[in-house]
Protein backbone atom coordinates (compact mmCIF):
# COMPACT_ATOMS: atom_id res chain seq x y z
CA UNK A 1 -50.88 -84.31 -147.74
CA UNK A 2 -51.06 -83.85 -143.86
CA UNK A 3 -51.81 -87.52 -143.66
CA UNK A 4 -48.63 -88.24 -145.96
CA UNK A 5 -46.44 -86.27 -143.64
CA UNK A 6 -48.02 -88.06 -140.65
CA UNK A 7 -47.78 -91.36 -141.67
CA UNK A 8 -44.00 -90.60 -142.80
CA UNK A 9 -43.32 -89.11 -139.49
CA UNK A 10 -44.56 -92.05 -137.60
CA UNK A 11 -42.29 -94.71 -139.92
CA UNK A 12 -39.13 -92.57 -138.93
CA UNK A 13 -39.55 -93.13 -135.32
CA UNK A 14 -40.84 -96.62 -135.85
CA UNK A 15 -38.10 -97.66 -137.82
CA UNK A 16 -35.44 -96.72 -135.15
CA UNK A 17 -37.59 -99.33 -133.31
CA UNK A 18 -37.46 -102.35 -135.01
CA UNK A 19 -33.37 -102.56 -134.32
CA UNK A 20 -34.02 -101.48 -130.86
CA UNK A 21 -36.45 -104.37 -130.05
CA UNK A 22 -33.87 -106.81 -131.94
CA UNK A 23 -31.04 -105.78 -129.62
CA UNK A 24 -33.08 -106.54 -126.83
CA UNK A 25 -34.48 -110.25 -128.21
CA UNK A 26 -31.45 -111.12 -129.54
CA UNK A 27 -29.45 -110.70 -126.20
CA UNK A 28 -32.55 -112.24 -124.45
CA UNK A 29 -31.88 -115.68 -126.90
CA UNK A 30 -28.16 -115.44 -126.31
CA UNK A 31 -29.08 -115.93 -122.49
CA UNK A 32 -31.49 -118.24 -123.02
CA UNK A 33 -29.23 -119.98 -125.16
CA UNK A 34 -25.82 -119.87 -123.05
CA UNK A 35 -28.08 -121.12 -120.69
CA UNK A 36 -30.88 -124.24 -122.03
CA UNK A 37 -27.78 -125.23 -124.26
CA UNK A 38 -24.32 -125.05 -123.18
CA UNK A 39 -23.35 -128.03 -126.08
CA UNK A 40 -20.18 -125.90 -128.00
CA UNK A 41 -19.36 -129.27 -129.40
CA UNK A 42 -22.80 -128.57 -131.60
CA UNK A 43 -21.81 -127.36 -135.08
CA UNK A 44 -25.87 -125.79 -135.42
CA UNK A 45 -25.93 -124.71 -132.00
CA UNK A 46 -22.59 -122.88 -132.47
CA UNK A 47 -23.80 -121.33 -135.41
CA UNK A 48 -26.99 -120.13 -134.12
CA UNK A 49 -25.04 -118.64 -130.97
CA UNK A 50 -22.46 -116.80 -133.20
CA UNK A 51 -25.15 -115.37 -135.43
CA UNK A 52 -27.17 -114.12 -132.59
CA UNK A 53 -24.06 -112.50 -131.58
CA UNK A 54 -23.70 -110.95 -135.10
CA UNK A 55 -27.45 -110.34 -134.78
CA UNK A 56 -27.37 -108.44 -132.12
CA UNK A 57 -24.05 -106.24 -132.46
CA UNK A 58 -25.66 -105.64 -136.40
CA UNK A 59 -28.98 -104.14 -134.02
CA UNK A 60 -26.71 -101.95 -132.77
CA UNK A 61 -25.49 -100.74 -136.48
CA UNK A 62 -28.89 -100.15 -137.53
CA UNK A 63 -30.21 -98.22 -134.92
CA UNK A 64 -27.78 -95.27 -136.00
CA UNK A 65 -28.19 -96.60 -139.86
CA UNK A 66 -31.63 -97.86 -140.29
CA UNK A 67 -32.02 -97.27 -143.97
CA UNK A 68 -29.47 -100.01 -144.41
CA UNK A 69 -32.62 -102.57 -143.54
CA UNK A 70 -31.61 -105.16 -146.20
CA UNK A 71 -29.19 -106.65 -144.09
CA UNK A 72 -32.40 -108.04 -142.01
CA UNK A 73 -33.74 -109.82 -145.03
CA UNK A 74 -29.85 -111.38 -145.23
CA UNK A 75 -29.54 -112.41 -141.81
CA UNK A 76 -33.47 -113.66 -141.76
CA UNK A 77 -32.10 -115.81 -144.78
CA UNK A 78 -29.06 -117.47 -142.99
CA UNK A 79 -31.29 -117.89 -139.95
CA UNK A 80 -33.73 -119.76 -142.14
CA UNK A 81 -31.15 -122.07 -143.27
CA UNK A 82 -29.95 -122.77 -139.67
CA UNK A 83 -33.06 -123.54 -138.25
CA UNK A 84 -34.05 -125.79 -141.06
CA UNK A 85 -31.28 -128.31 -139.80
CA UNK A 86 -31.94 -127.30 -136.25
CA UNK A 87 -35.05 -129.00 -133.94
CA UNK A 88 -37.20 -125.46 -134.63
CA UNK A 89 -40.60 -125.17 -135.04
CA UNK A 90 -41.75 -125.38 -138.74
CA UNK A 91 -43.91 -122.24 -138.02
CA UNK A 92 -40.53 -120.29 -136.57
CA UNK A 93 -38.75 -121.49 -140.34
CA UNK A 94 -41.83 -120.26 -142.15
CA UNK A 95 -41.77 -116.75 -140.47
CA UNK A 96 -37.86 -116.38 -141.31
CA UNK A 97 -38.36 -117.39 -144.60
CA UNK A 98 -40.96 -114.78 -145.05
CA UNK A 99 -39.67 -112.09 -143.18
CA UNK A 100 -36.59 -112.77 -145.73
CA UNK A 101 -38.74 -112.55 -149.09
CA UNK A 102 -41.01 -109.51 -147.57
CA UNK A 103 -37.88 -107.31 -147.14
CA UNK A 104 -36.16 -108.23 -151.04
CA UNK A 105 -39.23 -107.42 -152.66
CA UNK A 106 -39.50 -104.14 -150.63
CA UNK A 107 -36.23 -103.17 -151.82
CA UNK A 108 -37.23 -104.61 -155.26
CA UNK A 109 -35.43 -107.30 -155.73
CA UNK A 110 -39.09 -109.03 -156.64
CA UNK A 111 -39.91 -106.25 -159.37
CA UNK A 112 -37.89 -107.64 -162.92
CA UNK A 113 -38.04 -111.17 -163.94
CA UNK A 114 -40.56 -111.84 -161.14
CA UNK A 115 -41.83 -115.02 -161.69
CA UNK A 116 -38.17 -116.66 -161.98
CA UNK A 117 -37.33 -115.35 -158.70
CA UNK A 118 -41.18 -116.73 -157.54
CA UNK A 119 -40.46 -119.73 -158.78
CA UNK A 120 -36.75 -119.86 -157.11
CA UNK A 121 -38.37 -118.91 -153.99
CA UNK A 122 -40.90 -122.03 -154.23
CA UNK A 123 -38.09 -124.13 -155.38
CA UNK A 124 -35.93 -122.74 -152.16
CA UNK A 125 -39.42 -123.69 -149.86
CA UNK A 126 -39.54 -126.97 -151.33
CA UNK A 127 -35.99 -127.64 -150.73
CA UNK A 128 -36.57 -126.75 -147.18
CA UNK A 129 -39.27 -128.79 -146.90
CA UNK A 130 -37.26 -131.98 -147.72
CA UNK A 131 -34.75 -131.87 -145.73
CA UNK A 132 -37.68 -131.35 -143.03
CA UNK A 133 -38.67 -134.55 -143.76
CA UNK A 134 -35.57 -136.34 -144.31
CA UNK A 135 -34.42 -134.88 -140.86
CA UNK A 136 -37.99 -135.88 -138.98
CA UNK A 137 -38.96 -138.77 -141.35
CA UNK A 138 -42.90 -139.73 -140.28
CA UNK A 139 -42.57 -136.91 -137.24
CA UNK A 140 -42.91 -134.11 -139.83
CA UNK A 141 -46.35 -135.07 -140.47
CA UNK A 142 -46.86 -134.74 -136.69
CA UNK A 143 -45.41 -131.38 -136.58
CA UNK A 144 -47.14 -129.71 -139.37
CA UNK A 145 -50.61 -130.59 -137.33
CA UNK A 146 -49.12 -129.25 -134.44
CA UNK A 147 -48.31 -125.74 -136.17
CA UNK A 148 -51.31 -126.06 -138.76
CA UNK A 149 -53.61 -123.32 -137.28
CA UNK A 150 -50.74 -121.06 -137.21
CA UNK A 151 -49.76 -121.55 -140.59
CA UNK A 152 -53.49 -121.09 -141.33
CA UNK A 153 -53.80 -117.73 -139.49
CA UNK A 154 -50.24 -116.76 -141.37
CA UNK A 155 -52.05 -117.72 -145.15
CA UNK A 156 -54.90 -116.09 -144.36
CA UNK A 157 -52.70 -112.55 -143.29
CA UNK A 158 -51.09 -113.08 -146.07
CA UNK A 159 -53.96 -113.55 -148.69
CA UNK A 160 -55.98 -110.83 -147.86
CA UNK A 161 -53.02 -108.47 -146.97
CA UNK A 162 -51.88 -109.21 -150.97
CA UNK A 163 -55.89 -108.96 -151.24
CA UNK A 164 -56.00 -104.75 -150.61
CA UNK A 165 -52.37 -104.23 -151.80
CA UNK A 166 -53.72 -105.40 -154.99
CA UNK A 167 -57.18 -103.44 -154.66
CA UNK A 168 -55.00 -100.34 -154.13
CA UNK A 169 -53.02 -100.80 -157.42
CA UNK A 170 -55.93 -101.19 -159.61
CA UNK A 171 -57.62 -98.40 -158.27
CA UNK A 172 -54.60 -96.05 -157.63
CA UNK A 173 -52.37 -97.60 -161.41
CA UNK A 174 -48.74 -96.67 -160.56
CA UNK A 175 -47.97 -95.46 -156.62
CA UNK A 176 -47.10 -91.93 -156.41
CA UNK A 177 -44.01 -89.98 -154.69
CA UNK A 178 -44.91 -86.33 -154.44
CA UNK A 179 -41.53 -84.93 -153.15
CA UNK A 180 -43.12 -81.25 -152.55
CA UNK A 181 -43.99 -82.88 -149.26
CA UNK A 182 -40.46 -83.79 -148.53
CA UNK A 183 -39.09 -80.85 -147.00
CA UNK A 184 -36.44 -82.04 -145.79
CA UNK A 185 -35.00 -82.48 -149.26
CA UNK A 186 -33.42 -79.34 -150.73
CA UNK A 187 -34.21 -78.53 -154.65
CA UNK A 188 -30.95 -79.78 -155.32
CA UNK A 189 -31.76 -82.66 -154.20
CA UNK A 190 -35.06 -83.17 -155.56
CA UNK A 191 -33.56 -82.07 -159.10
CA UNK A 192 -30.74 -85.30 -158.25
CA UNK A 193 -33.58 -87.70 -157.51
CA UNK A 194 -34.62 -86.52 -161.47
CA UNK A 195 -31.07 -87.82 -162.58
CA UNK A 196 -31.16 -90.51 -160.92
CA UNK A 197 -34.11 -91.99 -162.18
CA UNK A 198 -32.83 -91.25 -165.63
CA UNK A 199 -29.52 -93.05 -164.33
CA UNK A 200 -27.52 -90.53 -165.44
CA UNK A 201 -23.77 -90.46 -163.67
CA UNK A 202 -22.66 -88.55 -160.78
CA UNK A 203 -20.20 -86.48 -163.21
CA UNK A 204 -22.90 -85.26 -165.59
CA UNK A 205 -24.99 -83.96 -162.65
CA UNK A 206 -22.00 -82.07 -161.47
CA UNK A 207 -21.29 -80.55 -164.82
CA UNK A 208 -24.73 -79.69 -165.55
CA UNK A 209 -25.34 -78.11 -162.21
CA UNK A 210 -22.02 -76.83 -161.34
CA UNK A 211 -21.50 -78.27 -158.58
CA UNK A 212 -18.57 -80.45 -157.15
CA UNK A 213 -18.37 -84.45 -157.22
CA UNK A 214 -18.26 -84.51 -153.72
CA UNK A 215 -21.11 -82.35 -152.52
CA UNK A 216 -23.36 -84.64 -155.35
CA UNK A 217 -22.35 -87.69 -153.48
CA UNK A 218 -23.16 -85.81 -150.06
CA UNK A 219 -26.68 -85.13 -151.85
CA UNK A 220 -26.99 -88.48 -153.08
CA UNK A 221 -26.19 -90.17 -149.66
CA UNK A 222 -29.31 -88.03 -147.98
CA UNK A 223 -31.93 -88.73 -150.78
CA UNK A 224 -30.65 -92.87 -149.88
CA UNK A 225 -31.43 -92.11 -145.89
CA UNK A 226 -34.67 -90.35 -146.84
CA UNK A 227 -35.93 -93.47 -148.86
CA UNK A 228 -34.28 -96.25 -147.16
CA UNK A 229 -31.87 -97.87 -149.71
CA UNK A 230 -28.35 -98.40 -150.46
CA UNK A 231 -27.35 -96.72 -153.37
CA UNK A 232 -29.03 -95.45 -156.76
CA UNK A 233 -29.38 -99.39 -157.77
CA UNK A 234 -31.66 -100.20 -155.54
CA UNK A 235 -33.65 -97.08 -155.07
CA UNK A 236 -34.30 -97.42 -159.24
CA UNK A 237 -35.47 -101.56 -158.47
CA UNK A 238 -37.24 -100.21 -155.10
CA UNK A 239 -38.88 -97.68 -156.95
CA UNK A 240 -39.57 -99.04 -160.55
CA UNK A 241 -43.29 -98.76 -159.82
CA UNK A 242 -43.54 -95.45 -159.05
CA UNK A 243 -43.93 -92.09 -160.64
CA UNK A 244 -42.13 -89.02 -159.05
CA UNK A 245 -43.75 -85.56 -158.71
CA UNK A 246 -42.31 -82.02 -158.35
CA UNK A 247 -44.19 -79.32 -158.46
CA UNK A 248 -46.84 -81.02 -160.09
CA UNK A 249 -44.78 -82.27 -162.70
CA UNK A 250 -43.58 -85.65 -162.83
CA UNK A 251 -40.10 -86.75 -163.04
CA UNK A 252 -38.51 -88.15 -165.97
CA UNK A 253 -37.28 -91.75 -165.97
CA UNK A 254 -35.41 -94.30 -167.85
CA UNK A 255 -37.28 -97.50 -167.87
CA UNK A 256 -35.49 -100.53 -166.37
């Protein structure tokens, strides 16, 4: 349990991080790029420069709002799709793309009708891939020998990173939330988080526990900062494989 609280203590400060270190690389590459490429008459350049811009002031957003992380998967996306008609690297595409489909399936996106959206994803990487070719024509080849150990290095991170996630399921089954270590969470709260899962409304909560509308959406926006998502749709798909414990019972759910 120590370890637990650790661990989670660590990720909060970490978190406020990651925007942090964007706001400062993204106004870096708006230099850089005001600088190495002053061509406005550049339809990709433009775009790259404006969504830099949006980049960086969205930084800014999530360093007083980082549970609101999917917006980096949505702006890792676009950048993908910028740089694949852009003269990029095909390793800086690659990392984009994956930074993209890393951050849906955290927030679930990955966890119903999974191998449709795997094969969209290869059918998205293939796409890519052509219009790498049709852009660079017999340079591709060149280029994908020039990045080939780092794409190596990157599949073998990945392989044995899915490697021990997978270990850890089979030996573990389901993961496990035990939210008698969440103190900052009031009973209330914890008792919502039950509801929730059941996805029951807002209204029946209230009734049941006699408590306003207002001060359950108050509750409910807390539980979404403590766990990182939006709103109770994508805490259910972030958390679909995962049980729920409260003192030592677990939570009730309605499957997906």
């Amino acid at each position: 349990m120590k370890n637990n609280k650790l661990l989670r203590k660590t990720y909060k400060k970490f978190k406020y991080f990651i925007p942090l270190s964007g706001l400062f690389f993204f106004t870096i590459q708006i230099i850089f790029l005001l600088i190495d490429n002053p061509d406005f008459s550049n339809i990709v350049f433009d775009s790259i420069l404006v969504l830099s811009v949006i980049s960086a002031l969205t930084c800014i957003f999530l360093i007083f709002h980082p549970q609101k992380y999917l917006i980096y998967g949505i702006f890792f996306l676009i950048f993908t799709v910028l740089f694949t008609f852009s003269d990029y690297s095909e390793i800086t595409i690659l990392l984009c793309y994956i930074a993209a489909l890393v951050i849906f399936y955290e927030q679930g996106f990955f966890n119903h009708k999974s191998i449709l959206k795997l094969v969209l994803s290869l059918l998205v990487l293939g796409a890519i891939t052509a219009v790498r070719i049709i852009l660079f024509k017999k340079e591709y080849f060149v280029r994908l020998i020039q990045v080939w150990p780092y794409l190596f290095t990157l599949v073998v991170i990945i392989f044995f990173t899915l490697k021990i996630f997978v270990s850890y399921q089979n030996e573990t089954g389901r993961l496990v939330i035990n939210l008698d270590e969440y103190e900052e969470l009031t009973d209330r709260q914890k008792k919502l988080i039950e509801s929730i899962l059941k996805n029951e409304k807002f209204d029946t909560f209230s009734r049941e526990n006699n408590v306003s509308i207002s001060t359950v959406k108050k509750d409910a926006v807390v539980i979404y900062k403590v766990f990182d998502v939006f709103d109770s749709k994508t805490f259910l798909l972030k958390y679909a494989n995962h049980d729920f414990l409260w003192k030592n019972h677990k939570l009730e759910r309605k499957e997906l």
